[in-house]
C-alpha atoms as a PDB file:
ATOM      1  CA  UNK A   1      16.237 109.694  69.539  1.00  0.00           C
ATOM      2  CA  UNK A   2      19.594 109.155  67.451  1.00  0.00           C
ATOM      3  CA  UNK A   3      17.338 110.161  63.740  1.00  0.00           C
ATOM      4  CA  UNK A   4      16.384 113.390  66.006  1.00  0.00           C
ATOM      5  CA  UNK A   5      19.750 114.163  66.742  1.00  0.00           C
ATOM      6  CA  UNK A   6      21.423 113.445  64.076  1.00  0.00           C
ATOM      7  CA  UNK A   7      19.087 113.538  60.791  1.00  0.00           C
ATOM      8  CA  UNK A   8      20.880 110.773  58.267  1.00  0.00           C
ATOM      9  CA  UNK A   9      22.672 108.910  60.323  1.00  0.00           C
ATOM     10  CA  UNK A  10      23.097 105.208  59.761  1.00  0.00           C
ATOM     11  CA  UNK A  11      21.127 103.202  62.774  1.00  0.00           C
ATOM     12  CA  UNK A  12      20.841  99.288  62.666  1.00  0.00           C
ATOM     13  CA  UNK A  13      18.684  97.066  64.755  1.00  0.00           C
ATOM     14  CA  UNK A  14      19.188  93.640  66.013  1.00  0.00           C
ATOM     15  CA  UNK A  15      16.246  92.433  67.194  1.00  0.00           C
ATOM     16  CA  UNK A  16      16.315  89.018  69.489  1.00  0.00           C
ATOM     17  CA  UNK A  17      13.189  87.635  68.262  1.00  0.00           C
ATOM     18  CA  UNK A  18       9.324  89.565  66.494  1.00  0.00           C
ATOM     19  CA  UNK A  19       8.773  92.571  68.550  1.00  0.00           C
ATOM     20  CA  UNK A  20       4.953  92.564  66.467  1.00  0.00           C
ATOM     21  CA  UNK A  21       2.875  91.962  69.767  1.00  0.00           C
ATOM     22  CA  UNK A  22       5.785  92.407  72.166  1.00  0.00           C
ATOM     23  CA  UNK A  23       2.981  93.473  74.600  1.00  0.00           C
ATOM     24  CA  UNK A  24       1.106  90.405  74.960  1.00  0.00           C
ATOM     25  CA  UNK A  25       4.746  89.199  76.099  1.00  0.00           C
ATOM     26  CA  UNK A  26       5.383  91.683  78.923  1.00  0.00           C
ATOM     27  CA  UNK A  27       3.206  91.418  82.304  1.00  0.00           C
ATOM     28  CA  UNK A  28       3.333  95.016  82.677  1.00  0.00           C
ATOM     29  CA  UNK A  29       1.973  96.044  79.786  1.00  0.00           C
ATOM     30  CA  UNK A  30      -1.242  93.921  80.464  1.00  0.00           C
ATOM     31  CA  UNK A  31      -2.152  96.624  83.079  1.00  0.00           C
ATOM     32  CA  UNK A  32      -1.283  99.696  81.073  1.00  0.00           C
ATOM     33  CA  UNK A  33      -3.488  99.918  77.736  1.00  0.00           C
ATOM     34  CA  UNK A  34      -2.603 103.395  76.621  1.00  0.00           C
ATOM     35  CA  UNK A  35       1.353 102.326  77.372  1.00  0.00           C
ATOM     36  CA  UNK A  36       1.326  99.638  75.710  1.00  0.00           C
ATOM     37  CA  UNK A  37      -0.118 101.018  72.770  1.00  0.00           C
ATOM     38  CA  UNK A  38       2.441 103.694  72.138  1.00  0.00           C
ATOM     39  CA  UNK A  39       5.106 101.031  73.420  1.00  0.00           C
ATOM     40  CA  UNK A  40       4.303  99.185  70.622  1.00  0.00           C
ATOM     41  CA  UNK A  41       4.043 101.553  68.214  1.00  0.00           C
ATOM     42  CA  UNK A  42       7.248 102.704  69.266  1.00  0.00           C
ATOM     43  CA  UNK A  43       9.153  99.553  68.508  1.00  0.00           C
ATOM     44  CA  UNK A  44       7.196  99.428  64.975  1.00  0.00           C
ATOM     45  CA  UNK A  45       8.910 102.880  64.585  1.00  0.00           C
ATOM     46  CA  UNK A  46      12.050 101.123  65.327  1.00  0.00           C
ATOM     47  CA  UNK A  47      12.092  99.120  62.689  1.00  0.00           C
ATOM     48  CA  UNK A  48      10.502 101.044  60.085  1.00  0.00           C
ATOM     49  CA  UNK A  49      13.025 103.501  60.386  1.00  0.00           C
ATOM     50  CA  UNK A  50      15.879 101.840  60.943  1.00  0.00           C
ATOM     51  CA  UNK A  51      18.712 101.587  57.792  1.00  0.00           C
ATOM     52  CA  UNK A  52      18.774  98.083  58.413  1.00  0.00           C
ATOM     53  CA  UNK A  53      17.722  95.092  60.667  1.00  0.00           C
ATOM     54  CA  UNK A  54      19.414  91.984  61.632  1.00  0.00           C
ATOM     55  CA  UNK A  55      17.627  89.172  62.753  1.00  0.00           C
ATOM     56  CA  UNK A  56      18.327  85.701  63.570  1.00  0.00           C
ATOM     57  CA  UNK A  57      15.046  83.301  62.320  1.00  0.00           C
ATOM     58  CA  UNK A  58      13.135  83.419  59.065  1.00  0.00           C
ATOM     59  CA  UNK A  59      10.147  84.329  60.740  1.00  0.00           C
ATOM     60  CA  UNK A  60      10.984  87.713  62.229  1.00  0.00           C
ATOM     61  CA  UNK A  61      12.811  87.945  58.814  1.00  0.00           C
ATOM     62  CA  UNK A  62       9.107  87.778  57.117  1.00  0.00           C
ATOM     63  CA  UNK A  63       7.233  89.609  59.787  1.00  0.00           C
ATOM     64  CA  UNK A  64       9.532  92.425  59.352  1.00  0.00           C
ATOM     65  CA  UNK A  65       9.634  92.563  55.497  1.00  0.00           C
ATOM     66  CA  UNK A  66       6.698  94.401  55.352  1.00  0.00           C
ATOM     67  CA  UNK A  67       8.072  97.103  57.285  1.00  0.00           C
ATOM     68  CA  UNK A  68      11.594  97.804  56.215  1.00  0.00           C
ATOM     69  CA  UNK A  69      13.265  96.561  52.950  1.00  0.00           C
ATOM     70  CA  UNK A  70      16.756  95.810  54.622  1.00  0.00           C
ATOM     71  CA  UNK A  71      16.151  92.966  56.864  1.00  0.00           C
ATOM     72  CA  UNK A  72      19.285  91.097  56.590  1.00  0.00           C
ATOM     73  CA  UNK A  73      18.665  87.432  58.609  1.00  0.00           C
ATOM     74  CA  UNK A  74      21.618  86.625  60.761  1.00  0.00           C
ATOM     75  CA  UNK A  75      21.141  83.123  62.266  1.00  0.00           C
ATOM     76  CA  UNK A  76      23.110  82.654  65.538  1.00  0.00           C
ATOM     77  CA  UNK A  77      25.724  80.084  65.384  1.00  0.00           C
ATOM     78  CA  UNK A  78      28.046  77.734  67.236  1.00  0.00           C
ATOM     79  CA  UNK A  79      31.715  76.092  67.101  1.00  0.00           C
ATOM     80  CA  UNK A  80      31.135  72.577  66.274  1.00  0.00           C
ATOM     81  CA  UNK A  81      33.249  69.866  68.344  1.00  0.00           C
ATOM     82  CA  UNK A  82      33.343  65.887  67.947  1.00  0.00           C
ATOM     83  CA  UNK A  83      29.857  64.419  69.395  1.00  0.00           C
ATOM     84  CA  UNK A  84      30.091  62.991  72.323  1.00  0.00           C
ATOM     85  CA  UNK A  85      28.825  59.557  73.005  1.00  0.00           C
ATOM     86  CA  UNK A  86      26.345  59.601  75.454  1.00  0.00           C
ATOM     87  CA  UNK A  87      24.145  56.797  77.497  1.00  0.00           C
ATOM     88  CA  UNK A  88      21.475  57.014  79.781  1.00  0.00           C
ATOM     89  CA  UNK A  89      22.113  57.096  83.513  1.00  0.00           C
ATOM     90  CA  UNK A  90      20.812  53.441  84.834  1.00  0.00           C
ATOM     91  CA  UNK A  91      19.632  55.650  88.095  1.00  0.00           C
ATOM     92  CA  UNK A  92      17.465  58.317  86.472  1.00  0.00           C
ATOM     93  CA  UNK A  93      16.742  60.427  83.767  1.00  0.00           C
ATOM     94  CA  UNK A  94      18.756  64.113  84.038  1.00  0.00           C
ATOM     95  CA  UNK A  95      16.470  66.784  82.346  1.00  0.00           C
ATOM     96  CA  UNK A  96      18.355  70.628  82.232  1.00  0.00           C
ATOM     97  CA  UNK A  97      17.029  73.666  81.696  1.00  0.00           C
ATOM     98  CA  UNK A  98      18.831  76.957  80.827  1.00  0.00           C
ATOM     99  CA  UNK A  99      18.190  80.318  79.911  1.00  0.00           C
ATOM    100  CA  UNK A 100      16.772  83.292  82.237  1.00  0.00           C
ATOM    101  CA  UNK A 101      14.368  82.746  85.140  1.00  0.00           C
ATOM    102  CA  UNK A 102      11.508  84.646  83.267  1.00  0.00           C
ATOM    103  CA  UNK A 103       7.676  84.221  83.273  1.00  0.00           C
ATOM    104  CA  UNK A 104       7.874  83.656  79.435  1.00  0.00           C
ATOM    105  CA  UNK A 105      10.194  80.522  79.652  1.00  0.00           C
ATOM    106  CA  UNK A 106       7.234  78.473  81.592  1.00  0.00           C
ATOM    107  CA  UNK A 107      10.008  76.620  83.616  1.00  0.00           C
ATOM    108  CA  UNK A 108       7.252  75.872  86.315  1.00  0.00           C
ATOM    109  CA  UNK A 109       5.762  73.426  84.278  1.00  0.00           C
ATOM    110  CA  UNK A 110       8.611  72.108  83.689  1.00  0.00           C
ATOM    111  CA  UNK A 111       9.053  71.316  86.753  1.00  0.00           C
ATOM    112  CA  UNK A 112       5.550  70.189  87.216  1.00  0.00           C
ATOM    113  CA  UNK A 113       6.688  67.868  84.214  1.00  0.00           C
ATOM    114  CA  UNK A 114       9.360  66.331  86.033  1.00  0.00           C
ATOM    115  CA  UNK A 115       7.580  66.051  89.534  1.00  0.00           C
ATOM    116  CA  UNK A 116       4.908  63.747  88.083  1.00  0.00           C
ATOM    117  CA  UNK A 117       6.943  61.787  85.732  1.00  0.00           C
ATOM    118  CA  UNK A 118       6.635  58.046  86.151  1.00  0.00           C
ATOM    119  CA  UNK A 119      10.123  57.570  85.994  1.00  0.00           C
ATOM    120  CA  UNK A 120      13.449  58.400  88.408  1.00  0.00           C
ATOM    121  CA  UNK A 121      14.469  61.875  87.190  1.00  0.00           C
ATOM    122  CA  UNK A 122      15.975  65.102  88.215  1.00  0.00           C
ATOM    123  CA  UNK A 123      15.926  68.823  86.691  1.00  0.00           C
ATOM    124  CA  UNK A 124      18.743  71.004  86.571  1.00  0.00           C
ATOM    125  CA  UNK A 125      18.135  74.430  86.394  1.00  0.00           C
ATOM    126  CA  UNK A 126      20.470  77.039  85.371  1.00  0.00           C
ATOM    127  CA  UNK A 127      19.762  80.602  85.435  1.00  0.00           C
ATOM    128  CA  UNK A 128      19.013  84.093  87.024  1.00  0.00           C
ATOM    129  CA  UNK A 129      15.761  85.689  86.852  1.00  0.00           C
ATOM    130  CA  UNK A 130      12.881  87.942  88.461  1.00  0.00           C
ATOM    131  CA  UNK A 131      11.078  84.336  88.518  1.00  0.00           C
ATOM    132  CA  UNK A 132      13.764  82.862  90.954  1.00  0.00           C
ATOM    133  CA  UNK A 133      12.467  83.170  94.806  1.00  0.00           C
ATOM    134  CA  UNK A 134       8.759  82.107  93.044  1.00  0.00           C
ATOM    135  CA  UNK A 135      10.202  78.672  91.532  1.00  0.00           C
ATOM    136  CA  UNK A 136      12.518  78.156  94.584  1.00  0.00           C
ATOM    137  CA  UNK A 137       8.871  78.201  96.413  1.00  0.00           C
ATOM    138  CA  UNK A 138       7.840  75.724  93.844  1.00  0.00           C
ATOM    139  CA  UNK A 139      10.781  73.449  94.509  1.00  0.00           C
ATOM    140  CA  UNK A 140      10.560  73.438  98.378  1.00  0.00           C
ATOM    141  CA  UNK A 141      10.015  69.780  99.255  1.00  0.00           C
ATOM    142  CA  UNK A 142      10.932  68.415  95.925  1.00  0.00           C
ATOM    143  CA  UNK A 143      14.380  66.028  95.467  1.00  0.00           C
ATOM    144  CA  UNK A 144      13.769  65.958  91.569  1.00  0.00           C
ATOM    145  CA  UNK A 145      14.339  70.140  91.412  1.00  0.00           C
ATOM    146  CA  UNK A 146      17.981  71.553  91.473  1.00  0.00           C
ATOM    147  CA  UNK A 147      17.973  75.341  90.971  1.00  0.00           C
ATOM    148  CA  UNK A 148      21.588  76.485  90.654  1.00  0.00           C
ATOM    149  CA  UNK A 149      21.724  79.537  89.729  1.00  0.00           C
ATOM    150  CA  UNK A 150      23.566  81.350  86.773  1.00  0.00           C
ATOM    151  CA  UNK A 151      26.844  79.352  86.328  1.00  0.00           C
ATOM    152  CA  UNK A 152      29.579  80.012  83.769  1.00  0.00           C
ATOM    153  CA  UNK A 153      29.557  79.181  80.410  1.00  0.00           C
ATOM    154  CA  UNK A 154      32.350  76.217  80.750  1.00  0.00           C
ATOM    155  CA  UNK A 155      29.941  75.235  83.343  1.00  0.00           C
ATOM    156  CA  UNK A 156      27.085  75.456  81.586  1.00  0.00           C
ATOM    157  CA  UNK A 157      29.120  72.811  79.042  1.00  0.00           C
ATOM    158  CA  UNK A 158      29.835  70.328  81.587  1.00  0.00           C
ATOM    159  CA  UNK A 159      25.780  70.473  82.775  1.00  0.00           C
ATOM    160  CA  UNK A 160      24.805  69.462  79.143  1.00  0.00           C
ATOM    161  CA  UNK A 161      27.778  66.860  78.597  1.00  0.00           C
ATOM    162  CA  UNK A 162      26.477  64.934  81.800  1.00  0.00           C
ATOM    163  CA  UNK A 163      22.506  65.730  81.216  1.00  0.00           C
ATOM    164  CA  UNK A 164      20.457  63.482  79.140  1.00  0.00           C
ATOM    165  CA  UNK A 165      17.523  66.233  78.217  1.00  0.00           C
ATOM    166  CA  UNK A 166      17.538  69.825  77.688  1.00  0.00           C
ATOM    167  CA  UNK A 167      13.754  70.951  78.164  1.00  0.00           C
ATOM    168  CA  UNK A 168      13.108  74.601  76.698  1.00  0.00           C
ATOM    169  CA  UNK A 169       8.590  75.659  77.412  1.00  0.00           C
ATOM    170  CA  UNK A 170       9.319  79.265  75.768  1.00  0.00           C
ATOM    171  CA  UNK A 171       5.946  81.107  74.153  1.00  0.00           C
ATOM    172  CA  UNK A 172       8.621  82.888  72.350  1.00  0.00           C
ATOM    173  CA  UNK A 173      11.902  82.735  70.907  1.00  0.00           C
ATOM    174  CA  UNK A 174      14.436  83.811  68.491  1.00  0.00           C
ATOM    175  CA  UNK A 175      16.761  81.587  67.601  1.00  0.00           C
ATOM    176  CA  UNK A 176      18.202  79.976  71.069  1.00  0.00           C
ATOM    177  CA  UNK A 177      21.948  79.428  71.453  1.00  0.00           C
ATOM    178  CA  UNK A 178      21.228  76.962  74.219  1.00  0.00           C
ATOM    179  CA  UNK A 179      19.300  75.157  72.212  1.00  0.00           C
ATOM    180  CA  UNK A 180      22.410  75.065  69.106  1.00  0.00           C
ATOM    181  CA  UNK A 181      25.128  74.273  72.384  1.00  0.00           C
ATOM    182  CA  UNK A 182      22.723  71.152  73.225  1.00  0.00           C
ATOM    183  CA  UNK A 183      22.631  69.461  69.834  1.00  0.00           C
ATOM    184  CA  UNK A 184      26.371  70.206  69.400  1.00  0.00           C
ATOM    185  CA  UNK A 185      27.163  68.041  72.425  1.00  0.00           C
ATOM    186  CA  UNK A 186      24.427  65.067  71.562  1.00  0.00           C
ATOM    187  CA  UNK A 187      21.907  66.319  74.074  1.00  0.00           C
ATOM    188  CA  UNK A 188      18.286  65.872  72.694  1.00  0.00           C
ATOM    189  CA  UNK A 189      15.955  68.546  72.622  1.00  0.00           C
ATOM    190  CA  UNK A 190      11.958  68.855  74.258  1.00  0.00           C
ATOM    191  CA  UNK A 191      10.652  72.670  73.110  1.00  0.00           C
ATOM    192  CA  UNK A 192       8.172  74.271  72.189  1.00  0.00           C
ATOM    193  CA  UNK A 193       7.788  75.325  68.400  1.00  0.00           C
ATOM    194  CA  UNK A 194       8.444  78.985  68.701  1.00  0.00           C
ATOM    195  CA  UNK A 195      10.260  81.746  66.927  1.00  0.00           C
ATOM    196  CA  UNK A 196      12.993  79.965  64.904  1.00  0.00           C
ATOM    197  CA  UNK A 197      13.545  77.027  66.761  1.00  0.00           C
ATOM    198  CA  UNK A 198      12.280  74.522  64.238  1.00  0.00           C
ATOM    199  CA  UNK A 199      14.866  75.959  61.778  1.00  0.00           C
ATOM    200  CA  UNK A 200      17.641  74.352  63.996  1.00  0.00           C
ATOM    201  CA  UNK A 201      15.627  71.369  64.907  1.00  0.00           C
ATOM    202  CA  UNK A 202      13.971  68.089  62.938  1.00  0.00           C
ATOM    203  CA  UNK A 203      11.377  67.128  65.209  1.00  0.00           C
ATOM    204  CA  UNK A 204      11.083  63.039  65.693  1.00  0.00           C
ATOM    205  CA  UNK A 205      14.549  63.194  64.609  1.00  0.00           C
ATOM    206  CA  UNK A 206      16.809  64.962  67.543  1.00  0.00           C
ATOM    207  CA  UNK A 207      14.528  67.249  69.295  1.00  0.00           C
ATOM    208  CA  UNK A 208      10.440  66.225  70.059  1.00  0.00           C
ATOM    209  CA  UNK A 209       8.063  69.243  69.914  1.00  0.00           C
ATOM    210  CA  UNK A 210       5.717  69.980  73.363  1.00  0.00           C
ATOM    211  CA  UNK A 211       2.150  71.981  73.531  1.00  0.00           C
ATOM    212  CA  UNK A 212       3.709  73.320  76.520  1.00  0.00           C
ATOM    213  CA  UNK A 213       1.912  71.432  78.859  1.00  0.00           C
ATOM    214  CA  UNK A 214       3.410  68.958  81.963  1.00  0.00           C
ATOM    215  CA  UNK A 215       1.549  66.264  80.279  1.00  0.00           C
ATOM    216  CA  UNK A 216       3.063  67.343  76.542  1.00  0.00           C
ATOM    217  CA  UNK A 217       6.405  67.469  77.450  1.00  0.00           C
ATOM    218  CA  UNK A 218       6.457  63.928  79.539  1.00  0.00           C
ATOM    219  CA  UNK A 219       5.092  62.631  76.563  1.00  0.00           C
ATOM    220  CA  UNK A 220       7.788  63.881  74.788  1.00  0.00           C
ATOM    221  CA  UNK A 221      10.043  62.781  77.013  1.00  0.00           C
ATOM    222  CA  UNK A 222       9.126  58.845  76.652  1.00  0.00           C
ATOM    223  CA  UNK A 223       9.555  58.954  73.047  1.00  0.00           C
ATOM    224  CA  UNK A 224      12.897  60.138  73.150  1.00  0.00           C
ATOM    225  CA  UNK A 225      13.911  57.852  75.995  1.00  0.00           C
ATOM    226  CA  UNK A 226      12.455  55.034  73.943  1.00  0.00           C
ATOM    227  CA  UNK A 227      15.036  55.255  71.021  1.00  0.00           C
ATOM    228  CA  UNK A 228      17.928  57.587  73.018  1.00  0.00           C
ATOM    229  CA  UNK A 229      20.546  56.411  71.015  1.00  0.00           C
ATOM    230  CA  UNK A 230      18.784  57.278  67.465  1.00  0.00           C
ATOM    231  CA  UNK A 231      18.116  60.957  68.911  1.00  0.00           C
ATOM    232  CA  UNK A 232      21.446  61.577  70.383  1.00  0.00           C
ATOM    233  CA  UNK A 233      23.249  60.087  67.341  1.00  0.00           C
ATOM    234  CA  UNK A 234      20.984  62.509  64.942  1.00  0.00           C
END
């Protein structure tokens, strides 16, 4: 709309994550063939056309190489304060999630994850989303689910400073700030390996990598509680 407008005018994209197959990604699209088509043609357009695009992992940066020549990779970043020293609660083990409520972000097995672990745990989860009222149904009856809604950011601080796991089950990413905020404070990492995420992370190092299953990421879970201090201190 702006190149009809105004022919020669400078536009720049940021694009949060690939939009190549953006509609396997959104439900509605599923049900509209001939929309999604020209939706995704559309965003192609986008980028082709745009003077520039910033993007924030290497492999957007790639994908979008062969449609534009100015793709100029932007990673998202964080202030960096003194680690804190952490230790496992003696009680239970205090997974968090965070991020928007979202069919995309999997969050209900997550919580499937946590349900069945053998272990005492609990799962924070912070966040707004058109998935709310379905995982609140998901929760009812459960002592190990928490959903609290979207907090603010000083909040969401204190969360990961007295959590032991963050727990991310995206099928896509870009690069996630929540992810960068976790590692700053200590917090080890369970994801899945999406978007740019392993260009942040070292896998078996400070963050374990999940299939996205319930089973996958309690596996992932007892290897970092087995050596906690190695993966917080990393």
């Amino acid at each position: 709309a702006v190149r009809l407008m105004r022919p020669g005018a400078v536009c720049y994209v940021f694009s949060h994550g690939t939009y190549l197959n953006m509609w396997q990604r959104v439900r509605f699209f599923k049900k509209a063939p001939f929309i999604r088509l020209m939706f995704q043609q559309f965003l192609m357009q986008v980028i082709k056309k745009s003077t520039a695009v910033f993007v924030l992992d290497g492999g957007t940066e790639k994908d979008y190489s062969a449609y534009n020549r100015r793709v100029i990779l932007v990673r998202n970043s964080i202030v960096c304060r003194s680690r804190q020293e952490r230790s496992l609660s003696a009680s239970e083990v205090r997974f968090l999630f965070v991020g928007r409520l979202s069919e995309g972000k999997r969050i209900g097995t997550i919580m499937e994850a946590v349900k069945g672990y053998h272990r005492p745990c609990t799962l924070s989860i912070l966040g707004d989303g058109e998935e709310r009222q379905k995982l609140e149904e998901a929760a009812r009856g459960s002592e190990r689910i928490r959903l609290l809604g979207a907090v603010e950011p000083d909040e969401v601080e204190r969360f990961m400073r007295c959590s032991d796991i963050l727990v991310m089950n995206s099928d896509s990413e870009g690069m996630p700030m929540v992810i960068l905020e976790a590692i700053r404070t200590g917090m080890p990492v369970i994801t899945t390996d999406v978007g740019g995420i392993h260009e942040a992370l070292t896998f078996g190092s400070d963050s374990e990598a999940t299939d996205g299953t319930a089973q996958g990421i309690r596996d992932a879970a007892d290897r970092i509680l087995a050596d906690y201090d190695r993966y917080s201190e990393k």
